[in-house]
N, C-alpha and C. Protein backbone atom coordinates (compact mmCIF):
# COMPACT_ATOMS: atom_id res chain seq x y z
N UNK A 1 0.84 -1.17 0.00
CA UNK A 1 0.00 0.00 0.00
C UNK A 1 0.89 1.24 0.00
N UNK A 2 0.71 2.34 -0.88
CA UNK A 2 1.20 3.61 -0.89
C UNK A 2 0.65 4.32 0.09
N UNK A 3 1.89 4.60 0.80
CA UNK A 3 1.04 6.09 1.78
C UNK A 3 1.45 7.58 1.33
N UNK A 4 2.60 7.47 0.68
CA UNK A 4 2.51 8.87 -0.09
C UNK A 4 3.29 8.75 -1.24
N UNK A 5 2.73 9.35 -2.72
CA UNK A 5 3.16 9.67 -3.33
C UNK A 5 3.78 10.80 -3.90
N UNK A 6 4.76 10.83 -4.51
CA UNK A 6 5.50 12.21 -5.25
C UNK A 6 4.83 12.33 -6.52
N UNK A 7 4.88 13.77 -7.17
CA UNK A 7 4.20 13.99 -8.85
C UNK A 7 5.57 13.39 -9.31
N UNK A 8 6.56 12.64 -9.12
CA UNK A 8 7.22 11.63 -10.30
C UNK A 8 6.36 10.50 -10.08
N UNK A 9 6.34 9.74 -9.37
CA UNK A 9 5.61 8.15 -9.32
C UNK A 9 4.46 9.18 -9.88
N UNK A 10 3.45 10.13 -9.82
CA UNK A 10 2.11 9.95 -10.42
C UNK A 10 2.38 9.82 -12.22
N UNK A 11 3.55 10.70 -12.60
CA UNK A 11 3.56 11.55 -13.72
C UNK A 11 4.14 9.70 -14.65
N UNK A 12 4.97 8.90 -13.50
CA UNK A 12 5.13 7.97 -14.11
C UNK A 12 3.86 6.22 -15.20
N UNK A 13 2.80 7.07 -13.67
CA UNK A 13 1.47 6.31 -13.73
C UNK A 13 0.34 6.29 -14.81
N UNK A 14 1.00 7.16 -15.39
CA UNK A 14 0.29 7.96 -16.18
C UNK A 14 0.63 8.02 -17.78
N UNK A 15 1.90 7.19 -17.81
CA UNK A 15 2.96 7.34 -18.98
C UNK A 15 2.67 5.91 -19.79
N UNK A 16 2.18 5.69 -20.93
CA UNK A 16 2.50 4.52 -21.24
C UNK A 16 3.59 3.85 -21.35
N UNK A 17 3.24 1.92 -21.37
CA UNK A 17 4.09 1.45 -21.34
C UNK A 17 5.08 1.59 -22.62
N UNK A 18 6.40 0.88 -22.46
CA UNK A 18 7.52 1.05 -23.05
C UNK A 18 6.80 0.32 -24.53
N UNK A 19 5.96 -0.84 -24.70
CA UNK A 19 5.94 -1.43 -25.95
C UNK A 19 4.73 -0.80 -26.63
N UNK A 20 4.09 0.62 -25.77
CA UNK A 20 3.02 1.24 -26.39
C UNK A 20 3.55 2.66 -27.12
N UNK A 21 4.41 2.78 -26.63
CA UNK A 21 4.60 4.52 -26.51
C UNK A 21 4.75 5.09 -28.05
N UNK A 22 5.01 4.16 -29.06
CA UNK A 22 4.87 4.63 -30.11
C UNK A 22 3.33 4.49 -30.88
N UNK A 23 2.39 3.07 -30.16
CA UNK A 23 1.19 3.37 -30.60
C UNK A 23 0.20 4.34 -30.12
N UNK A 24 0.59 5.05 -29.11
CA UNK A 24 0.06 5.92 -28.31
C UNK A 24 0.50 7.47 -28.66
N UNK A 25 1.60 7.57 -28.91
CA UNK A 25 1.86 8.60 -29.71
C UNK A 25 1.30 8.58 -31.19
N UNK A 26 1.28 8.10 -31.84
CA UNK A 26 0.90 8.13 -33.22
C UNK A 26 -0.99 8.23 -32.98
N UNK A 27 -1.71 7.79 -32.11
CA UNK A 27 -3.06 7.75 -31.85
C UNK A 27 -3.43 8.94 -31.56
N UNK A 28 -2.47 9.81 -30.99
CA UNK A 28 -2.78 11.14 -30.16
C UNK A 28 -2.63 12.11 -31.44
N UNK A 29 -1.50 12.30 -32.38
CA UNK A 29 -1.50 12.59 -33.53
C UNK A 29 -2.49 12.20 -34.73
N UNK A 30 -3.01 11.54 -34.32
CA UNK A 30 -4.18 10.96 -35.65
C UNK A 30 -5.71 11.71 -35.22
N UNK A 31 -5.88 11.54 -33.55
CA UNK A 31 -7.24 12.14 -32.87
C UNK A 31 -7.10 13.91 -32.69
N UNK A 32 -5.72 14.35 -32.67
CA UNK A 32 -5.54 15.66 -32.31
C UNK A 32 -5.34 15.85 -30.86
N UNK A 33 -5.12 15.03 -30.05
CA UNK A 33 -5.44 15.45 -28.58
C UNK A 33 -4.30 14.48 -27.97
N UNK A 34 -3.60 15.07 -27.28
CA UNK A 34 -2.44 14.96 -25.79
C UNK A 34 -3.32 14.62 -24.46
N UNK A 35 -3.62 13.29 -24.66
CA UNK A 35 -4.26 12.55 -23.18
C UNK A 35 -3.36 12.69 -22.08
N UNK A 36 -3.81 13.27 -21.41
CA UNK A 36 -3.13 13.39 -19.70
C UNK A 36 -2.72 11.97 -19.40
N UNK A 37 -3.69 11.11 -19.05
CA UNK A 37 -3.44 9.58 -18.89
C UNK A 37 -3.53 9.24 -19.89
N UNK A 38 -2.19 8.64 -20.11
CA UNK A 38 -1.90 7.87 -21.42
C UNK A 38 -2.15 6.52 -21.42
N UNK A 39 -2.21 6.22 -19.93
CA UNK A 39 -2.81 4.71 -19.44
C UNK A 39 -3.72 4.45 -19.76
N UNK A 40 -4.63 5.28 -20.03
CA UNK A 40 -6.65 4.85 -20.04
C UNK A 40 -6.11 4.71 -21.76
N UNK A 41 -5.77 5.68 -22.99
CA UNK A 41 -5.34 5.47 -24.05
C UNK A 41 -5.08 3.90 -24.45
N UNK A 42 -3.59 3.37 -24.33
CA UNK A 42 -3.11 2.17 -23.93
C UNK A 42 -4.18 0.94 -23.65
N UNK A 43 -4.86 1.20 -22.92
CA UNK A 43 -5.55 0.29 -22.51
C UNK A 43 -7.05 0.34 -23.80
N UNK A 44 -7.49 1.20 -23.60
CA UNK A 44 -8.26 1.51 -24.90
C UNK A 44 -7.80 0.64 -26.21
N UNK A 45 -6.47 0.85 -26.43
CA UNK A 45 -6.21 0.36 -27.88
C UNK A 45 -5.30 -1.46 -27.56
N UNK A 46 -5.95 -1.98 -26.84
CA UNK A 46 -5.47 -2.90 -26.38
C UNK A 46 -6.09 -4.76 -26.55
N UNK A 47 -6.12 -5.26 -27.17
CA UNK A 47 -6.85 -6.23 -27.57
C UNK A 47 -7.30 -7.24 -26.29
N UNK A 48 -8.36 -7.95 -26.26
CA UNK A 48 -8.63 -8.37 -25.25
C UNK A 48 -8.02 -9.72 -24.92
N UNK A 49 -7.38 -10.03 -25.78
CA UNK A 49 -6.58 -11.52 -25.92
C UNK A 49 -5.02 -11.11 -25.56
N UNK A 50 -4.66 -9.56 -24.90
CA UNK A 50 -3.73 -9.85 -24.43
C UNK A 50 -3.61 -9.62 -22.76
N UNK A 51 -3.31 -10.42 -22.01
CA UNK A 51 -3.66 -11.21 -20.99
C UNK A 51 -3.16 -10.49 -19.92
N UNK A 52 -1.66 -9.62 -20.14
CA UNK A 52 -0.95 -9.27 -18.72
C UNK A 52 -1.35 -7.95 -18.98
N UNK A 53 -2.29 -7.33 -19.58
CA UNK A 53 -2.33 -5.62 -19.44
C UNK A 53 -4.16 -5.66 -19.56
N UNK A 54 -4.39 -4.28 -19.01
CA UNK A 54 -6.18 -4.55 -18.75
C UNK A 54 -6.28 -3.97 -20.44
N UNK A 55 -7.48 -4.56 -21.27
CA UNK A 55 -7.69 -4.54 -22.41
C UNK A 55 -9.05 -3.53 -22.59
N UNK A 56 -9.25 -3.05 -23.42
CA UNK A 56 -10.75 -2.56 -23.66
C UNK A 56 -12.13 -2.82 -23.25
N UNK A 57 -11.96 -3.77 -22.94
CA UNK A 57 -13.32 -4.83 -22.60
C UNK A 57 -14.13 -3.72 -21.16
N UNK A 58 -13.33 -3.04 -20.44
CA UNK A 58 -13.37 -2.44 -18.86
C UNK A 58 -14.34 -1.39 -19.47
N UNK A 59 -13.09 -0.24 -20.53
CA UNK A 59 -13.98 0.81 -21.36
C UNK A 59 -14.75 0.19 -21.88
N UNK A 60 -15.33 -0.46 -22.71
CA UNK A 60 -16.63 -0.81 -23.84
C UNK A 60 -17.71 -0.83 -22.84
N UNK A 61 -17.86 -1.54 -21.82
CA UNK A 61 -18.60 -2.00 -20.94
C UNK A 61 -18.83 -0.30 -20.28
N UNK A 62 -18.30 0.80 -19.95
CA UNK A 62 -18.49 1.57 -19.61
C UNK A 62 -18.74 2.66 -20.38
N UNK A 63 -18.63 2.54 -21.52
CA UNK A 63 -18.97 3.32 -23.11
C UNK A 63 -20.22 3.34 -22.74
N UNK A 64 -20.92 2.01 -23.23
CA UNK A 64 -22.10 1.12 -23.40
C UNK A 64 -23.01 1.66 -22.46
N UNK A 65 -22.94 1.85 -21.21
CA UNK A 65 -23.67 2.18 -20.13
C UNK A 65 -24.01 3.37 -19.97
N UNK A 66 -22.17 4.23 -20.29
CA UNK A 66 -22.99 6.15 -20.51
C UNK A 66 -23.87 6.25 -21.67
N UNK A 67 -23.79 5.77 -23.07
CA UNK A 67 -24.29 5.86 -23.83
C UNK A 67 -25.58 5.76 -23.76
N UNK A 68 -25.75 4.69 -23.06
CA UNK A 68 -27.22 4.05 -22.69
C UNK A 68 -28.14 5.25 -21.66
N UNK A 69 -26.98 5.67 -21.03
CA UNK A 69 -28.08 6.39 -20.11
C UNK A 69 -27.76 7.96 -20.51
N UNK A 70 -27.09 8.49 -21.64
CA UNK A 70 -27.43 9.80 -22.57
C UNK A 70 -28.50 9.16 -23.13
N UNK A 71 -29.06 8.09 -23.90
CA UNK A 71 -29.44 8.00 -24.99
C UNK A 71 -31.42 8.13 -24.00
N UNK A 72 -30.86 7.25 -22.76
CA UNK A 72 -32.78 7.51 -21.89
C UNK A 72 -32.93 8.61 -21.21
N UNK A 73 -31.94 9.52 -21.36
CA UNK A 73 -32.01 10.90 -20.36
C UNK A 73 -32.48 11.58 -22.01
N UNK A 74 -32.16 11.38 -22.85
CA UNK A 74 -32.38 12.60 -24.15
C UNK A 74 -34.01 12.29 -24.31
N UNK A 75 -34.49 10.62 -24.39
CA UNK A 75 -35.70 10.27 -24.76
C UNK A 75 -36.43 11.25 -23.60
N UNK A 76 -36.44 10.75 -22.36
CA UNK A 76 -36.82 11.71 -21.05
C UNK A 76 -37.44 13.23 -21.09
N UNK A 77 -36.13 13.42 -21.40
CA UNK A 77 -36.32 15.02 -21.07
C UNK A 77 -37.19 15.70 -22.84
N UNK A 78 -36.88 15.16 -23.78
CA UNK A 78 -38.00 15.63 -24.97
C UNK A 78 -39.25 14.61 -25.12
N UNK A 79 -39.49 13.91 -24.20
CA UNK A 79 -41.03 13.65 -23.76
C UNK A 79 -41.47 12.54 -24.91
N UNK A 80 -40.64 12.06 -25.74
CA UNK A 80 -40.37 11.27 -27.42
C UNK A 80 -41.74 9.86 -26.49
N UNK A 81 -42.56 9.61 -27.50
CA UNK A 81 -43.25 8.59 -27.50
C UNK A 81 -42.55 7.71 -28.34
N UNK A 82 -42.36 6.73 -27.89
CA UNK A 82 -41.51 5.45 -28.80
C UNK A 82 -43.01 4.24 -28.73
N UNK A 83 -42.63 3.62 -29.82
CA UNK A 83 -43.94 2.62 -30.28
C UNK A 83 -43.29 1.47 -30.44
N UNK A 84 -43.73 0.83 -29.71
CA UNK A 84 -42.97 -0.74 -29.62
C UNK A 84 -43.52 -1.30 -30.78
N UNK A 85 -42.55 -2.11 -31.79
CA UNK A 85 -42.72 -2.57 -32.85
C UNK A 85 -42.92 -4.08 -32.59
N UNK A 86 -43.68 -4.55 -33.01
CA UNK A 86 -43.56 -6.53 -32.60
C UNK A 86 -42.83 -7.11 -33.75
């Protein structure tokens, strides 16, 4: 357990790994945008079949859920009658 950290260990936490850092750079150049956590990135572009690093599967699952609940807060709030189709 950490009881205190320095902004090096955070700034390090934050850095992708050594066998990403060029797919992570080139991703940030393609989207336009310098991710603070380059970790959440990394992991994002990460296939789920590889085993020792957390893969996408964490984000999708949490995509899926905001999405889901923009998509019943928009129906909500403009009052939209939806018609169940059989």
């Amino acid at each position: 357990m950490k009881l205190f950290t320095t902004s090096a260990s955070i700034d390090r936490e934050l850095q992708p790994s050594l066998e990403m850092k060029d797919s992570v750079t080139a991703m940030e150049k393609i989207v336009g945008h310098n991710f603070k956590n380059k970790r959440l990135l990394e992991e994002a572009l990460t296939h789920s079949s590889i085993t020792y690093f957390p893969s996408y599967k964490r984000l999708a699952v949490l995509g899926d859920a905001a999405l889901g609940l923009a998509m019943s807060l928009g129906v909500c709030q403009r009052g939209i009658d939806m018609e169940w189709k059989k």
